[in-house]
C-alpha atoms as a PDB file:
ATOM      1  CA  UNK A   1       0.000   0.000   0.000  1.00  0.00           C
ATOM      2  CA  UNK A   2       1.160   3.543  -0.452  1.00  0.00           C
ATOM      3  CA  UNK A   3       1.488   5.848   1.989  1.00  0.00           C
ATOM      4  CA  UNK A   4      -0.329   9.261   2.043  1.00  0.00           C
ATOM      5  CA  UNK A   5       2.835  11.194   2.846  1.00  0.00           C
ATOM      6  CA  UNK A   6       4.123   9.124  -0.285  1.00  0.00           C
ATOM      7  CA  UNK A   7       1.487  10.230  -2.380  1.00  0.00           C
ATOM      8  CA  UNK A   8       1.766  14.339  -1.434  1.00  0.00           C
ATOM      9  CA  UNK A   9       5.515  13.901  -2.505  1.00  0.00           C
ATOM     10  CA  UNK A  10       4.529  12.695  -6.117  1.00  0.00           C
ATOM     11  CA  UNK A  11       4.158  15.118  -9.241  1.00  0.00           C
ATOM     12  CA  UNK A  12       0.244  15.880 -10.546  1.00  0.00           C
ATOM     13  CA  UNK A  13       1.039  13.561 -13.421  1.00  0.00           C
ATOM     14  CA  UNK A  14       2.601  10.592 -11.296  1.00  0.00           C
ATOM     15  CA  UNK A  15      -0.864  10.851  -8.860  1.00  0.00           C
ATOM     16  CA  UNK A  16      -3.064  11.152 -12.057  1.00  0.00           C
ATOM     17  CA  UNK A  17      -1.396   7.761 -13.454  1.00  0.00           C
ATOM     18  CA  UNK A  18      -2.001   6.446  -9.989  1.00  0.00           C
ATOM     19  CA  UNK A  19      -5.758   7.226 -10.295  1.00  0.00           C
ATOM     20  CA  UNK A  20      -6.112   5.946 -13.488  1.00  0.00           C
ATOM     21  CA  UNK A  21      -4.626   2.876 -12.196  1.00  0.00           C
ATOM     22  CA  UNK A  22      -6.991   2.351  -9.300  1.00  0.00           C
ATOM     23  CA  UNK A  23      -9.500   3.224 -11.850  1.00  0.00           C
ATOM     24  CA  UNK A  24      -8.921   0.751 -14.099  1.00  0.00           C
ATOM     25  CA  UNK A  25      -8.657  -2.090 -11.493  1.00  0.00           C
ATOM     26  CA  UNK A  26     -12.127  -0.950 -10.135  1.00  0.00           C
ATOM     27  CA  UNK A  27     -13.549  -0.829 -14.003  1.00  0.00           C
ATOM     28  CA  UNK A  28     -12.064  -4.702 -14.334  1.00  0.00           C
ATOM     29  CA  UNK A  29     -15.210  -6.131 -11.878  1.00  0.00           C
ATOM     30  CA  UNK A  30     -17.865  -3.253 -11.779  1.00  0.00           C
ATOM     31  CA  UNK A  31     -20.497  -5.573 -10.385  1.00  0.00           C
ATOM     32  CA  UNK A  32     -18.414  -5.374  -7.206  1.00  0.00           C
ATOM     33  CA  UNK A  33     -19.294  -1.905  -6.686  1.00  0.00           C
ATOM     34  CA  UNK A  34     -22.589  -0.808  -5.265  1.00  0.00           C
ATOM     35  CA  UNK A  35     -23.225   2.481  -7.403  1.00  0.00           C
ATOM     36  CA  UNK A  36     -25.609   4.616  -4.197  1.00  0.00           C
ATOM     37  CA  UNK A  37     -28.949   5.711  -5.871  1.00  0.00           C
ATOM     38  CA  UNK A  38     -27.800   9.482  -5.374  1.00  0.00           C
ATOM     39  CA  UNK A  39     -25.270   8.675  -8.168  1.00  0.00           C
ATOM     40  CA  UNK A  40     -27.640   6.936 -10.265  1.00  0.00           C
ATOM     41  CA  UNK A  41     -29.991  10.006 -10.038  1.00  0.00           C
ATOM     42  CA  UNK A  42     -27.460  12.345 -11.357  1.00  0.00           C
ATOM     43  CA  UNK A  43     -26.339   9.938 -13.782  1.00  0.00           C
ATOM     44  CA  UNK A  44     -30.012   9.733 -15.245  1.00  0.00           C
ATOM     45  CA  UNK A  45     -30.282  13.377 -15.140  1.00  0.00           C
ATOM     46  CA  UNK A  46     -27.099  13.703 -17.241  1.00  0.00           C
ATOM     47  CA  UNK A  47     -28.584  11.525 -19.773  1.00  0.00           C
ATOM     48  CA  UNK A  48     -32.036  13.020 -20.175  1.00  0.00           C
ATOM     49  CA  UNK A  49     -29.977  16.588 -20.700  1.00  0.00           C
ATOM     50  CA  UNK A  50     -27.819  14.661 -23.286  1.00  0.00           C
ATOM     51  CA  UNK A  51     -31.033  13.084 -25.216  1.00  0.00           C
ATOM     52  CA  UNK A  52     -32.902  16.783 -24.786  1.00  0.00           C
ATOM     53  CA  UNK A  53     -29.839  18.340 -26.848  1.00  0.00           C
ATOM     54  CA  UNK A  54     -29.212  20.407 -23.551  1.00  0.00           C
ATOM     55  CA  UNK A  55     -25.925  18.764 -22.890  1.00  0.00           C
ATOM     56  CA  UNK A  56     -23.466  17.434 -25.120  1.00  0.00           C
ATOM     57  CA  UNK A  57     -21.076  14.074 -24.264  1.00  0.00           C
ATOM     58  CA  UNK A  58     -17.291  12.975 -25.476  1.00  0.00           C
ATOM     59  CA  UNK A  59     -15.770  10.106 -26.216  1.00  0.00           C
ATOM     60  CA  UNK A  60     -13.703   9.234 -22.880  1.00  0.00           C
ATOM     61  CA  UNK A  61     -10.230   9.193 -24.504  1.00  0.00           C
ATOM     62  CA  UNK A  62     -10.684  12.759 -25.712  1.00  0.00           C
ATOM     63  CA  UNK A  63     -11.843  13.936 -21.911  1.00  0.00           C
ATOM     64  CA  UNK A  64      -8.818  12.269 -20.967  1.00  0.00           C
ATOM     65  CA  UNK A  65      -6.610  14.077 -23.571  1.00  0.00           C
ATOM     66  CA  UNK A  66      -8.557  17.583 -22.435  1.00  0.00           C
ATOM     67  CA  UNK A  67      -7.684  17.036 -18.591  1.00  0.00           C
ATOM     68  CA  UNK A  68      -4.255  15.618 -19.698  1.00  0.00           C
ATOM     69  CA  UNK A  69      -3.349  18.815 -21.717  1.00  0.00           C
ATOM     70  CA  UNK A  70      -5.207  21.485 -18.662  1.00  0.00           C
ATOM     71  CA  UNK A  71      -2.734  19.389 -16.260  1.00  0.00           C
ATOM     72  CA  UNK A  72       0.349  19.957 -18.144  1.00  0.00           C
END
């Protein structure tokens, strides 16, 4: 495990690799994770804003490339 006084000494990009990391070992067995209906709710109202033409999605990988580049 890695220590929190470990973690403040890394750079933004080393703790955003970390996060991804966790990320995608959470992502490997989603039906291990109980999703709380708050979360759900918002996630629904995201996605009637989306289908009303209020909101507009991305693809994931370009989100990524947007933070990646803001971080930088």
């Amino acid at each position: 495990m890695i220590a929190q006084t470990e973690i403040r000494k890394m750079p933004l990009s080393e703790k955003l690799e970390l996060l991804e990391a966790v990320w995608a070992e959470l992502a490997a067995a989603p039906d291990t994770i109980d999703v709380p209906q708050w979360h759900k709710d918002i996630l629904d109202e995201r996605q009637r804003a989306v289908d009303q033409g209020s909101m507009q999605s991305i693809d994931w990988e370009v989100a990524k490339e947007q933070i990646s580049r803001r971080v930088r």
